[in-house]
Protein backbone atom coordinates (compact mmCIF):
# COMPACT_ATOMS: atom_id res chain seq x y z
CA UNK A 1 -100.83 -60.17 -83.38
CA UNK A 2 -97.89 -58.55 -84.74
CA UNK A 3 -94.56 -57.85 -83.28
CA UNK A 4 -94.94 -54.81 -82.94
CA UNK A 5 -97.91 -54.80 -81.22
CA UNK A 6 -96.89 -57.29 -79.02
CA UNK A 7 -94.25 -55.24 -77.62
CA UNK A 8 -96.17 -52.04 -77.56
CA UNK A 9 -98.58 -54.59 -75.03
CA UNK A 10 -95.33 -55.84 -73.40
CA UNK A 11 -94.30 -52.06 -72.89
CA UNK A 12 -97.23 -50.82 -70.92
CA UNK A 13 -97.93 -53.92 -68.58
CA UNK A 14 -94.13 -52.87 -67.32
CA UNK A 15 -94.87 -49.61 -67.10
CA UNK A 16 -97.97 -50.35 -65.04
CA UNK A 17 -95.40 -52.63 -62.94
CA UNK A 18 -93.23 -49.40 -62.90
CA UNK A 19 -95.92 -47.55 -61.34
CA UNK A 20 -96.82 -49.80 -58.86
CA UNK A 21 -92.97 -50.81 -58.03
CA UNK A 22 -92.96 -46.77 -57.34
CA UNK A 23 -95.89 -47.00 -54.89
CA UNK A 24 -94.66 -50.02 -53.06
CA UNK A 25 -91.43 -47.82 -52.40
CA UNK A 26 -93.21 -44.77 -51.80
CA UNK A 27 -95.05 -47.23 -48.79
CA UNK A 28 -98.76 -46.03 -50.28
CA UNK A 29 -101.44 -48.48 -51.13
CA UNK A 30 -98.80 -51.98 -51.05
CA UNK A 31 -102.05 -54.19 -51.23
CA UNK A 32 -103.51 -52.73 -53.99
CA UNK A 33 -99.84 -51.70 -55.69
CA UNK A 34 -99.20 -56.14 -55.56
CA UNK A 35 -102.66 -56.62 -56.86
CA UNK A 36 -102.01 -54.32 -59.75
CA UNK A 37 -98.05 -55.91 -60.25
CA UNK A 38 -100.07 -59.47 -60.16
CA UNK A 39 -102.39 -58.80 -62.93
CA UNK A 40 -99.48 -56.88 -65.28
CA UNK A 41 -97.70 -60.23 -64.65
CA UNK A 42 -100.55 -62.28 -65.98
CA UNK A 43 -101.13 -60.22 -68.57
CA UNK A 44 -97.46 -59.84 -69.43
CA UNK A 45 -96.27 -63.42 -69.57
CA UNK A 46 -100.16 -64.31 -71.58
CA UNK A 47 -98.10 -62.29 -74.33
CA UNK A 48 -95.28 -64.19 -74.73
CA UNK A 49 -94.37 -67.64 -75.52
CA UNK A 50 -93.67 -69.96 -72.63
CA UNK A 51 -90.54 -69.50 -70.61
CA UNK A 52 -89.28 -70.74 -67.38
CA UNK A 53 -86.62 -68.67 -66.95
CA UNK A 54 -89.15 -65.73 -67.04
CA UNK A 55 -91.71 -67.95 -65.20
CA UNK A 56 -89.35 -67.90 -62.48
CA UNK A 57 -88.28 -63.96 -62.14
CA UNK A 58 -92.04 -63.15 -62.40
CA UNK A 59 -92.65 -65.55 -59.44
CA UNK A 60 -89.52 -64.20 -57.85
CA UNK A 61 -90.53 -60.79 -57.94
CA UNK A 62 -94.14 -61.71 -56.83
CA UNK A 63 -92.75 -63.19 -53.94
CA UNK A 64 -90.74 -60.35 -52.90
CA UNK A 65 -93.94 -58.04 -53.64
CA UNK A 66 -95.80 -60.35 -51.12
CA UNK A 67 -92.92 -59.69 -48.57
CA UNK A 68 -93.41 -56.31 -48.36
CA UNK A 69 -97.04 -56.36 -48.14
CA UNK A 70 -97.08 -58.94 -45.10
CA UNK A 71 -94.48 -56.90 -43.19
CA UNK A 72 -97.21 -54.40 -42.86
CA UNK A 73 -98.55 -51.67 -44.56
CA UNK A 74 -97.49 -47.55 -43.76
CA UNK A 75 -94.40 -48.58 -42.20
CA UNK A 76 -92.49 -48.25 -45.47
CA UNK A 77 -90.05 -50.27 -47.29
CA UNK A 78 -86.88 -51.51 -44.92
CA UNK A 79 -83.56 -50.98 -46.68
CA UNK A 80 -83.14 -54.14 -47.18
CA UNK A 81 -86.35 -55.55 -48.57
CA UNK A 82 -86.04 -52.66 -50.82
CA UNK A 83 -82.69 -54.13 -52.03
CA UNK A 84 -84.78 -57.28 -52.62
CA UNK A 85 -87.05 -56.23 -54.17
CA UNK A 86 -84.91 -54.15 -56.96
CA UNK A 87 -82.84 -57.43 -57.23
CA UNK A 88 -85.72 -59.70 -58.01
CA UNK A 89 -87.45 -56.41 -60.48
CA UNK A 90 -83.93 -56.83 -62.25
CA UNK A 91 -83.74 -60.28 -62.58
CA UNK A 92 -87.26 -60.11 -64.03
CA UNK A 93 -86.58 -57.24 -66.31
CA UNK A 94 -83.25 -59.06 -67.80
CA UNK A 95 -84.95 -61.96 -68.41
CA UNK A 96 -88.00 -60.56 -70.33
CA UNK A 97 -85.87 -58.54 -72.76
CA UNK A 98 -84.05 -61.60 -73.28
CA UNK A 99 -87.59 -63.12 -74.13
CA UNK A 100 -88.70 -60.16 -75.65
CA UNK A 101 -85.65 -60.45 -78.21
CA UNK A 102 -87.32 -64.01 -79.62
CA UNK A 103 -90.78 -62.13 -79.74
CA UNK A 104 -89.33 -59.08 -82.25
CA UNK A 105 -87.55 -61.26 -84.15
């Protein structure tokens, strides 16, 4: 696979993410929105080469995902798990460009 088609791949597993991230937020559909953020994940870190640094931020922001959904869906996001859950999405997103820079390379 080429670079460059790796990180077209990489690209649209986090904008699936995105969209789902926007749902979760919006308080539609969390169950299916941490379902969809679970399989981008898989699919996302099957693309690069191992790292536990980004092992960890994906689990992290899985975690938080989960959160949400057990507090209950239709009652939206609380401030603060929405704080949460940005901080764990940016820790994530840090981490894979810092991965992403070994992939382009």
């Amino acid at each position: 696979m080429t670079p460059e088609l790796r990180q077209e791949l990489v690209s649209k597993r986090v904008e699936g993410i995105d969209a789902a991230l926007l749902q979760i937020g919006l308080g539609r559909d969390a169950k299916d929105a941490a379902l969809s953020i679970c399989a981008h994940l898989i699919d996302l870190l099957s693309l690069l080469d191992r790292n536990p640094g980004l092992d960890a931020a994906a689990d992290d922001l899985q975690k938080s995902v989960h959160a949400i959904v057990e507090a209950g869906e239709g009652r939206g996001v609380e401030d603060r798990q929405a704080r949460l859950l940005a901080d764990a999405y940016a820790r994530f997103r840090a981490r894979l460009e810092a991965a992403c820079v070994t992939v382009i390379s």
